[in-house]
N, C-alpha and C. Protein backbone atom coordinates (compact mmCIF):
# COMPACT_ATOMS: atom_id res chain seq x y z
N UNK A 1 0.82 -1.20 0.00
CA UNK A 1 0.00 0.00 0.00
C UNK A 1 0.86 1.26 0.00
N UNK A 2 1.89 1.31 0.94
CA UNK A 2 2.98 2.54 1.11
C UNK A 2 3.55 2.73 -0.43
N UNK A 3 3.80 1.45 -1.18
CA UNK A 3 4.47 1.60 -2.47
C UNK A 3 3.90 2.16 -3.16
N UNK A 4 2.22 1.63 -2.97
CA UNK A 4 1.44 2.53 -4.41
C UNK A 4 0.97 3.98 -3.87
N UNK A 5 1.16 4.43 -2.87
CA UNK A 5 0.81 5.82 -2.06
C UNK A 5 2.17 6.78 -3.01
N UNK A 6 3.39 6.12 -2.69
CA UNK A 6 4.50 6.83 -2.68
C UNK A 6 4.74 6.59 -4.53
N UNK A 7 4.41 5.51 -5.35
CA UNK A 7 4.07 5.93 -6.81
C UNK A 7 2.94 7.24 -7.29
N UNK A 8 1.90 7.02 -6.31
CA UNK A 8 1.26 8.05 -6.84
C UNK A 8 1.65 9.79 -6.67
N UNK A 9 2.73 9.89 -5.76
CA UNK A 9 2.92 11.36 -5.52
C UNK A 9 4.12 11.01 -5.97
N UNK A 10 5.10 10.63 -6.48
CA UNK A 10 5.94 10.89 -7.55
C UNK A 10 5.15 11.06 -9.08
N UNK A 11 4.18 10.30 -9.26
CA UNK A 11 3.90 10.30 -10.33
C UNK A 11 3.28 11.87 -10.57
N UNK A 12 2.69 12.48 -9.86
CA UNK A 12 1.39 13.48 -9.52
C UNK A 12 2.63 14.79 -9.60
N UNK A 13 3.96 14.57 -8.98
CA UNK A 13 4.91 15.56 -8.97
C UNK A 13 5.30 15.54 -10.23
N UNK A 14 5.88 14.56 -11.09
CA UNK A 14 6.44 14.75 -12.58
C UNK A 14 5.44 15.47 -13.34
N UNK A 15 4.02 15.62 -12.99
CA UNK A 15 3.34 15.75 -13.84
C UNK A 15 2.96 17.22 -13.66
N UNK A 16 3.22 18.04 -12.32
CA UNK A 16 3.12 19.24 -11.88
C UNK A 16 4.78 19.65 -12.45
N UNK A 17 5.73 19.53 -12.00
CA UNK A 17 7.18 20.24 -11.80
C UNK A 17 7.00 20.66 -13.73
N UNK A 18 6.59 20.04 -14.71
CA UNK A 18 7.14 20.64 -16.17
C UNK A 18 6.20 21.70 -15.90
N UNK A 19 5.08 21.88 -16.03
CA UNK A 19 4.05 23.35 -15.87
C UNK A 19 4.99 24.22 -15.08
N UNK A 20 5.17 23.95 -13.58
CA UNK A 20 5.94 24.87 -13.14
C UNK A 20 6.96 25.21 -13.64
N UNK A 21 7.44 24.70 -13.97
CA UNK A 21 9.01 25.17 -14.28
C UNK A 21 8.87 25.82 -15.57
N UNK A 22 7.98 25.16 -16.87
CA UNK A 22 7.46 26.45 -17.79
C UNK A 22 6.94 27.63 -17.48
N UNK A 23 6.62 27.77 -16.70
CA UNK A 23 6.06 29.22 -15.56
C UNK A 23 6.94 30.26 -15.08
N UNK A 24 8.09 29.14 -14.95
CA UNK A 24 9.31 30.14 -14.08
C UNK A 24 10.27 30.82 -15.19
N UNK A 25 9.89 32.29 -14.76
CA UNK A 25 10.54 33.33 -15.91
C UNK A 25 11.91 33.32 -15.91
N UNK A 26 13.07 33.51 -16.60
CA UNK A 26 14.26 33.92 -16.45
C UNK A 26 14.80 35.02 -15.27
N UNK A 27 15.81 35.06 -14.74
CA UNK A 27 15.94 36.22 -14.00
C UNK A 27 16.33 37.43 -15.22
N UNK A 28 15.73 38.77 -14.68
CA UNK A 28 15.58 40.26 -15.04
C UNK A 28 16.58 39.94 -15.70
N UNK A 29 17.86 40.12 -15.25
CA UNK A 29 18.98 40.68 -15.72
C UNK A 29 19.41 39.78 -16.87
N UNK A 30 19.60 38.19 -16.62
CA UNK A 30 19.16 37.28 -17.70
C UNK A 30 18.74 37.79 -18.76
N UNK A 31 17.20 38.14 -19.05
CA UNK A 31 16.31 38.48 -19.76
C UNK A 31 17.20 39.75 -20.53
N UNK A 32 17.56 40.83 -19.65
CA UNK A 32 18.43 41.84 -20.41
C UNK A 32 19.33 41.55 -21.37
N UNK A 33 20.23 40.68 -20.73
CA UNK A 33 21.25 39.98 -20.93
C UNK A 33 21.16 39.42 -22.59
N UNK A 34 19.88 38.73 -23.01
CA UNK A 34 20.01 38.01 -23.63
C UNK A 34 19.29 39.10 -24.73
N UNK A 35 18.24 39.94 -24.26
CA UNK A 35 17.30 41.12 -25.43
C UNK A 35 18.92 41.56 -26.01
N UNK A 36 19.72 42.12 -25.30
CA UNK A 36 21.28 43.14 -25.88
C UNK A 36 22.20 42.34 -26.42
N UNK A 37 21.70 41.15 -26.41
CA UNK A 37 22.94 39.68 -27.09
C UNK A 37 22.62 39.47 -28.86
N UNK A 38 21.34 39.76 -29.06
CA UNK A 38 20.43 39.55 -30.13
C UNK A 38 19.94 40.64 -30.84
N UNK A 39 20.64 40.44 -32.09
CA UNK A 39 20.22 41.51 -33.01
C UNK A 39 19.23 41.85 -33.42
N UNK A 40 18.38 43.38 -33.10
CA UNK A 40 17.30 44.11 -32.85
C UNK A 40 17.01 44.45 -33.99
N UNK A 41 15.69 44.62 -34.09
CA UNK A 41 15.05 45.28 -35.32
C UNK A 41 15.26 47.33 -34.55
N UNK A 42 14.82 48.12 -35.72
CA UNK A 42 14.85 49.13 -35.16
C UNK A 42 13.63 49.63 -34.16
N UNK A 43 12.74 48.89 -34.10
CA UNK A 43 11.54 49.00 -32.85
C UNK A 43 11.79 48.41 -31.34
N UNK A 44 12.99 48.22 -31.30
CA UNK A 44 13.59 47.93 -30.05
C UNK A 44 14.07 48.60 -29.66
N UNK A 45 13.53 48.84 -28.01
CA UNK A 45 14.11 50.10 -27.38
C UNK A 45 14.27 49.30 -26.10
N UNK A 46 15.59 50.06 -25.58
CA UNK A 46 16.16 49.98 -23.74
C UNK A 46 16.05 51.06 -23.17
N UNK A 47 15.59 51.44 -21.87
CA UNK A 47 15.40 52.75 -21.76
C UNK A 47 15.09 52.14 -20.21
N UNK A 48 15.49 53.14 -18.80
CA UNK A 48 15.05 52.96 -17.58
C UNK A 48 14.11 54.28 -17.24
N UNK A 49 13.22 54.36 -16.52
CA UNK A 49 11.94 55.07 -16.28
C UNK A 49 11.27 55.22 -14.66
N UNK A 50 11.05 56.01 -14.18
CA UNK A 50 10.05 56.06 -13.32
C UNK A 50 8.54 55.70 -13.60
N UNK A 51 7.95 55.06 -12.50
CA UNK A 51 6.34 54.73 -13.22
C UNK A 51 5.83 56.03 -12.58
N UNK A 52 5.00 56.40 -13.32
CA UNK A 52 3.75 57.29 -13.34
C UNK A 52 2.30 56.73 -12.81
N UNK A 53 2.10 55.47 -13.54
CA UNK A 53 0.92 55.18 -13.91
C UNK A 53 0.88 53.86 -13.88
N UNK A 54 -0.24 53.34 -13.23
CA UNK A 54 -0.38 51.60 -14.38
C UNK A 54 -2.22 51.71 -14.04
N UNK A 55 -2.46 51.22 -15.03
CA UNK A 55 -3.51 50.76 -15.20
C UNK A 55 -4.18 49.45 -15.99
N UNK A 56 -5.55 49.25 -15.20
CA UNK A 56 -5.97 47.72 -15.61
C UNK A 56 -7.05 48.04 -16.16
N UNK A 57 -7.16 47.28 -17.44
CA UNK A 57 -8.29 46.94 -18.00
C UNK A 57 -9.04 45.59 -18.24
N UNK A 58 -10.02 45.14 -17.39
CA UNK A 58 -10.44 44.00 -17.71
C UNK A 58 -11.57 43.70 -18.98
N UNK A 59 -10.86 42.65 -19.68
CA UNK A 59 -11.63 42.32 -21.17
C UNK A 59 -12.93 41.42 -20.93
N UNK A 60 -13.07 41.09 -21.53
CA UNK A 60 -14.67 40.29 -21.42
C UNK A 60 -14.35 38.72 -21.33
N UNK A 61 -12.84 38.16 -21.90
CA UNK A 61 -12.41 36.73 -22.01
C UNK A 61 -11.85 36.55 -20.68
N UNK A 62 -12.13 37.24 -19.46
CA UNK A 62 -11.52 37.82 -18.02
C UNK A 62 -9.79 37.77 -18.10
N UNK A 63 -9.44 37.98 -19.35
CA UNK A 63 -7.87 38.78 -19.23
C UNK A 63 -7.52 39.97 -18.81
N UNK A 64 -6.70 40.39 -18.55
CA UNK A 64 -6.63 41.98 -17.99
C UNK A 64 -5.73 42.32 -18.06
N UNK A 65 -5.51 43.64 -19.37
CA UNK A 65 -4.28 44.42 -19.82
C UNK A 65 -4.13 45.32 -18.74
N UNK A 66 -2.74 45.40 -18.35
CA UNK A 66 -1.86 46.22 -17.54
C UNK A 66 -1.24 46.99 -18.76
N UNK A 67 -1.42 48.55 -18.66
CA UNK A 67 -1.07 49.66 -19.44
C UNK A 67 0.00 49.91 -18.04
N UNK A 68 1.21 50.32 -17.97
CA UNK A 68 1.84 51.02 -17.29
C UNK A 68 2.87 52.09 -17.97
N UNK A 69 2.99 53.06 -17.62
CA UNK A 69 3.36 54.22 -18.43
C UNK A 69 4.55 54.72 -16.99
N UNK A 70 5.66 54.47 -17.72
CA UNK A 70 7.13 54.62 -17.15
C UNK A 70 7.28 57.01 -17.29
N UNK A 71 7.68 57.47 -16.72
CA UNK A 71 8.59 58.59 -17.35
C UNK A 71 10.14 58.26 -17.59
N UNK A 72 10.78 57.92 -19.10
CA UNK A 72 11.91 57.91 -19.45
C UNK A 72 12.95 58.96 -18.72
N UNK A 73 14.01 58.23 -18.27
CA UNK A 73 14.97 58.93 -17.51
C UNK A 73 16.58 58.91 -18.43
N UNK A 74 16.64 57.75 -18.89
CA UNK A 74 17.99 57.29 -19.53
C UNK A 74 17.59 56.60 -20.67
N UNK A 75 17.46 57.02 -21.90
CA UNK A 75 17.86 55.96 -23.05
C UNK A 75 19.05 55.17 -23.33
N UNK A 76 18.65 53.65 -23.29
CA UNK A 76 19.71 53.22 -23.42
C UNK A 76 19.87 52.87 -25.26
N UNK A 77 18.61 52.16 -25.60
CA UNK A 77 18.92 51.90 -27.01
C UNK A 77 17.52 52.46 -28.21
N UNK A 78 17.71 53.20 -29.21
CA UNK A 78 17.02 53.61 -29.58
C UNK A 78 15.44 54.51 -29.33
N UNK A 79 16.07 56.18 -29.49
CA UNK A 79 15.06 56.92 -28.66
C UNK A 79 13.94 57.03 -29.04
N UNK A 80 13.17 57.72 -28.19
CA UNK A 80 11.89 57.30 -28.49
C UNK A 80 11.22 58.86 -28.40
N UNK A 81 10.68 59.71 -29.02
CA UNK A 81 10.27 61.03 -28.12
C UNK A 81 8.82 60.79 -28.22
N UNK A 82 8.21 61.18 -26.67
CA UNK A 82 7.31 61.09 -26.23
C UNK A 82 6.52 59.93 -25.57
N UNK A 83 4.81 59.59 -25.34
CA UNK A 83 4.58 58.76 -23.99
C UNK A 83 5.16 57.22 -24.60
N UNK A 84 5.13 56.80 -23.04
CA UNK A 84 5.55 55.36 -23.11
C UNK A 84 4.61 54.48 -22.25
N UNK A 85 4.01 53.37 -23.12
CA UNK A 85 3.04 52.96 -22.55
C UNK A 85 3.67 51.42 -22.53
N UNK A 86 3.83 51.06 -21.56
CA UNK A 86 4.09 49.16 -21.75
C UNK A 86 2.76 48.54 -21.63
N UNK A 87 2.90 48.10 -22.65
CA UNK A 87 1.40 46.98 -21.77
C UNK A 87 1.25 45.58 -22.14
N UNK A 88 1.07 44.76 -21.10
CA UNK A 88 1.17 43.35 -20.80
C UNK A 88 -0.39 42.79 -20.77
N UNK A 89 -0.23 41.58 -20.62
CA UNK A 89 -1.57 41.08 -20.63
C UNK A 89 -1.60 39.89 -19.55
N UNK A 90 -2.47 39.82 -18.53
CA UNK A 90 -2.68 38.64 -17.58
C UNK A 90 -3.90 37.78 -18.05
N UNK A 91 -3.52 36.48 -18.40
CA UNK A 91 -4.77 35.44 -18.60
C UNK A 91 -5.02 34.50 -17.79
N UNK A 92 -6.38 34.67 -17.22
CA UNK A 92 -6.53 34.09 -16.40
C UNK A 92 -6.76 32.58 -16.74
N UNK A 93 -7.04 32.41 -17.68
CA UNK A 93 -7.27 30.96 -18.05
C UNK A 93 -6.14 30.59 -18.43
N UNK A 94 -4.95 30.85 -18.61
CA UNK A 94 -3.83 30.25 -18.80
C UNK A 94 -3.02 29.33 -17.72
N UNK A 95 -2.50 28.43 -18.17
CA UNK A 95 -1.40 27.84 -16.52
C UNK A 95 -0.38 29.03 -15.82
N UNK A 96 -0.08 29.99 -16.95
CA UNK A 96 1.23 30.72 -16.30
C UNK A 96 0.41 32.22 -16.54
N UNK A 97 -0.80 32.84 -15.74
CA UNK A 97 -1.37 33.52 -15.69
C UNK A 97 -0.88 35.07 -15.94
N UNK A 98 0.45 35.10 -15.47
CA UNK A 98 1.19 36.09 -14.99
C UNK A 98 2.48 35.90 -15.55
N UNK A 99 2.94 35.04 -16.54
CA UNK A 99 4.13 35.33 -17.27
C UNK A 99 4.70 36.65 -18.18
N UNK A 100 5.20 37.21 -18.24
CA UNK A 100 5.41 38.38 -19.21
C UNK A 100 4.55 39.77 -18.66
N UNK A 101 4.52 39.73 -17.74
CA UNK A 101 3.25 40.67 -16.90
C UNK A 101 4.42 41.57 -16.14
N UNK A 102 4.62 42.80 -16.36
CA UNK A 102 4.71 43.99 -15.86
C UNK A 102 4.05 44.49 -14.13
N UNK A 103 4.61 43.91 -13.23
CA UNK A 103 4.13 44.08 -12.41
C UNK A 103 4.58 45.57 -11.64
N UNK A 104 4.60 46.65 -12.03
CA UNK A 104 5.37 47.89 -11.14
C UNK A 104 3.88 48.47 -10.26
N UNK A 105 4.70 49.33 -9.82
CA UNK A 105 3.91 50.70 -9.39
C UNK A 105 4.17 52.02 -9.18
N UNK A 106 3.43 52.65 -9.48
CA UNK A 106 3.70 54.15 -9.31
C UNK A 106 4.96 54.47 -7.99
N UNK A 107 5.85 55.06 -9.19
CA UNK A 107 6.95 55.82 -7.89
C UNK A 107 8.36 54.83 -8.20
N UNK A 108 7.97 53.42 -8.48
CA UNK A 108 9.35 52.51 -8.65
C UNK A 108 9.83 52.83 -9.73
N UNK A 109 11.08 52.72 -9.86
CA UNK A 109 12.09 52.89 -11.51
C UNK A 109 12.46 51.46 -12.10
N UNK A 110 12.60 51.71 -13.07
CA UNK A 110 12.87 50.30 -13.64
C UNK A 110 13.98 50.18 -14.83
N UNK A 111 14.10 49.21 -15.54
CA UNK A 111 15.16 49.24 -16.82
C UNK A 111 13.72 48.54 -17.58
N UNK A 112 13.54 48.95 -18.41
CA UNK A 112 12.79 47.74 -19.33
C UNK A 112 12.88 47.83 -21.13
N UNK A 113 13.27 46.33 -21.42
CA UNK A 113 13.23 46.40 -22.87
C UNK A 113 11.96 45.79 -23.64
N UNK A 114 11.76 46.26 -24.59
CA UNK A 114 10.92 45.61 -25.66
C UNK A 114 10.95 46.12 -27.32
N UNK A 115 9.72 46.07 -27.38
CA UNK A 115 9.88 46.49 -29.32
C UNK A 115 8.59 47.57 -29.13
N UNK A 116 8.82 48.54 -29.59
CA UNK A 116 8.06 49.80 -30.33
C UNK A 116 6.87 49.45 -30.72
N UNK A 117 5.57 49.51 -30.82
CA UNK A 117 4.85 49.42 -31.48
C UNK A 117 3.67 50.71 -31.97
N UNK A 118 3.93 51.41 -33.32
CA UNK A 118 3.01 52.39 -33.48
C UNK A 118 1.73 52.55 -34.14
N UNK A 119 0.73 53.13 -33.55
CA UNK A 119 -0.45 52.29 -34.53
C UNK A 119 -1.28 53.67 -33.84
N UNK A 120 -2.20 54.21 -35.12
CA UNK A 120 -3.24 54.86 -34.85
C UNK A 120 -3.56 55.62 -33.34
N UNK A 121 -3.68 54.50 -32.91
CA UNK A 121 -4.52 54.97 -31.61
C UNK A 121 -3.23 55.01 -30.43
N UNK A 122 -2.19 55.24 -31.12
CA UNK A 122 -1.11 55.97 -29.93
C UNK A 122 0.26 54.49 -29.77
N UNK A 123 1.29 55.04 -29.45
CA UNK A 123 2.62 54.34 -29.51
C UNK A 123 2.24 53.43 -28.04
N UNK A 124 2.97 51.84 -27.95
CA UNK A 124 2.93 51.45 -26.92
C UNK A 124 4.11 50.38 -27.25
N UNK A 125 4.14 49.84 -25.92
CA UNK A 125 5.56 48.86 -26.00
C UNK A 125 5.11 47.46 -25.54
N UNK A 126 5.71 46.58 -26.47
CA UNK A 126 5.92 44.76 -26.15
C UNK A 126 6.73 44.77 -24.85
N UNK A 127 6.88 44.39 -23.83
CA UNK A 127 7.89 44.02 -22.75
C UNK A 127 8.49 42.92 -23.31
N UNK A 128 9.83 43.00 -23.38
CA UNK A 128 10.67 41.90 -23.55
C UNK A 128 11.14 41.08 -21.96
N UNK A 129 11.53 42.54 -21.07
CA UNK A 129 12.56 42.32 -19.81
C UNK A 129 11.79 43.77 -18.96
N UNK A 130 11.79 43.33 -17.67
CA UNK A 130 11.99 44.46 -16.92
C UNK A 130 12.71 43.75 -15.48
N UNK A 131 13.61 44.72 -14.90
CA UNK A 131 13.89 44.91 -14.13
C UNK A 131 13.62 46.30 -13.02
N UNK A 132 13.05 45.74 -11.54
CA UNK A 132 13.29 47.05 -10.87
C UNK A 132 14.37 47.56 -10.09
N UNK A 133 14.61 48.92 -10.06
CA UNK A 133 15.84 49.36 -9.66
C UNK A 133 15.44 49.66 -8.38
N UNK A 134 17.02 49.01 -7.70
CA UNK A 134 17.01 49.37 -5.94
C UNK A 134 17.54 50.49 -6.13
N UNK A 135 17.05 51.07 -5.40
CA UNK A 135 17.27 53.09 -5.05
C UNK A 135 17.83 53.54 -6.62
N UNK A 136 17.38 53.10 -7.60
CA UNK A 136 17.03 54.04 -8.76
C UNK A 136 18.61 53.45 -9.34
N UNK A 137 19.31 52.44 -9.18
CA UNK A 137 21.11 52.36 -9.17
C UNK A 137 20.59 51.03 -10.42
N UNK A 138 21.52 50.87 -11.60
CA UNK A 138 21.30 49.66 -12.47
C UNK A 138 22.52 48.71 -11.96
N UNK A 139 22.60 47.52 -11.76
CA UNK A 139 23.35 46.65 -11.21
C UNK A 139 24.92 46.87 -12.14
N UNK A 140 26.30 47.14 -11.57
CA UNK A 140 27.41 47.20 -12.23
C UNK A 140 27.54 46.34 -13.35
N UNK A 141 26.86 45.20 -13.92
CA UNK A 141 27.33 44.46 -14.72
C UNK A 141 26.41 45.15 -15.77
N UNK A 142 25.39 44.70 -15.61
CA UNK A 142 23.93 45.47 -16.34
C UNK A 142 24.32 46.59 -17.26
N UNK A 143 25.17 47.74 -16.89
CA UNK A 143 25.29 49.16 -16.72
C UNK A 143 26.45 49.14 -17.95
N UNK A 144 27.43 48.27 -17.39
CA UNK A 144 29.01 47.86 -18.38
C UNK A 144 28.15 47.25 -19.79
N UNK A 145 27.15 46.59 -20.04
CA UNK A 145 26.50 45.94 -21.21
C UNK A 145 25.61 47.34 -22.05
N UNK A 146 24.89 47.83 -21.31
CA UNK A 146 24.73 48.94 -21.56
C UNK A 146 24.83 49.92 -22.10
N UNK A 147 26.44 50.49 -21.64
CA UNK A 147 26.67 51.48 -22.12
C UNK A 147 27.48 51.33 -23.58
N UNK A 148 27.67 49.86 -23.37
CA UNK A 148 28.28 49.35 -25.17
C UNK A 148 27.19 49.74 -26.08
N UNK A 149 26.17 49.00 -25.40
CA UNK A 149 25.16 49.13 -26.71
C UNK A 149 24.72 50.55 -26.77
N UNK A 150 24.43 51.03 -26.03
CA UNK A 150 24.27 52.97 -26.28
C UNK A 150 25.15 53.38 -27.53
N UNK A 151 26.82 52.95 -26.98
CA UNK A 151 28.02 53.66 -27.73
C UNK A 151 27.45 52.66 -29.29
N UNK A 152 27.13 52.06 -29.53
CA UNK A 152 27.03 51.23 -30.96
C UNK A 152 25.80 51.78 -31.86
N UNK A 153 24.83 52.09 -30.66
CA UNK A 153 23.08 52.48 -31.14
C UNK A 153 23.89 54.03 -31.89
């Protein structure tokens, strides 16, 4: 009986740990790491920001776009003039509900990359990566990758 108890929660774990672990995002800097490794179209922008703003909109499929709107402080790769809107999407019916989801808030700074997108009804951004900044400082390694790609952009 102990044998088939202890088959069934190994079995029940193999079958949970791949979902999870498809769930589990890269670390920030990772994520940076790898957007500045990979050759960009010109709608790719790096840039760190104060948030202003975030806002939620819930859709009718009960997903809910997060608009968060950074104020640009530092361009790092390809400028951008004027608002900046990131916006992510949370599905609730998905396993990884919250993957690729922009979680800030008003007042935190951040680094975040993605791709440009312009269309009619106003400029907004794909999130590739975000990171938030402790006391507004980008991590020494982060900063050294950085400022290459600035000097190249």
């Amino acid at each position: 009986m102990e044998r088939n108890s202890l088959a069934l929660v190994v079995i029940a774990c193999a079958l949970v740990a791949p979902a999870a672990q498809a769930c589990k995002p890269l670390v920030p800097a990772e994520r940076i790491r790898e957007f500045v490794a990979t050759p960009q179209t010109s709608s790719a922008i790096i840039f760190t920001g104060k948030v202003v703003s975030v806002n939620e909109k819930r859709q009718t499929d009960s997903a809910v776009v997060i608009e968060t709107t950074p104020q640009p402080t530092q361009w790092w790769m390809h400028f951008h003039n004027g608002p900046v809107v990131v916006r992510t999407t949370s599905l609730a019916m998905s396993p990884c509900p919250d993957f690729g989801v922009l979680h800030a808030g008003a007042g935190e700074q951040w680094l975040l990359s993605g791709w440009l997108h312009n269309t009619v009804a106003g400029s907004w951004v794909e999130l590739s990566a975000g990171m938030r900044l402790e006391n507004g400082r980008l991590p020494g390694n982060i900063k050294q990758e950085l400022l290459r790609v600035r000097a190249a952009d």
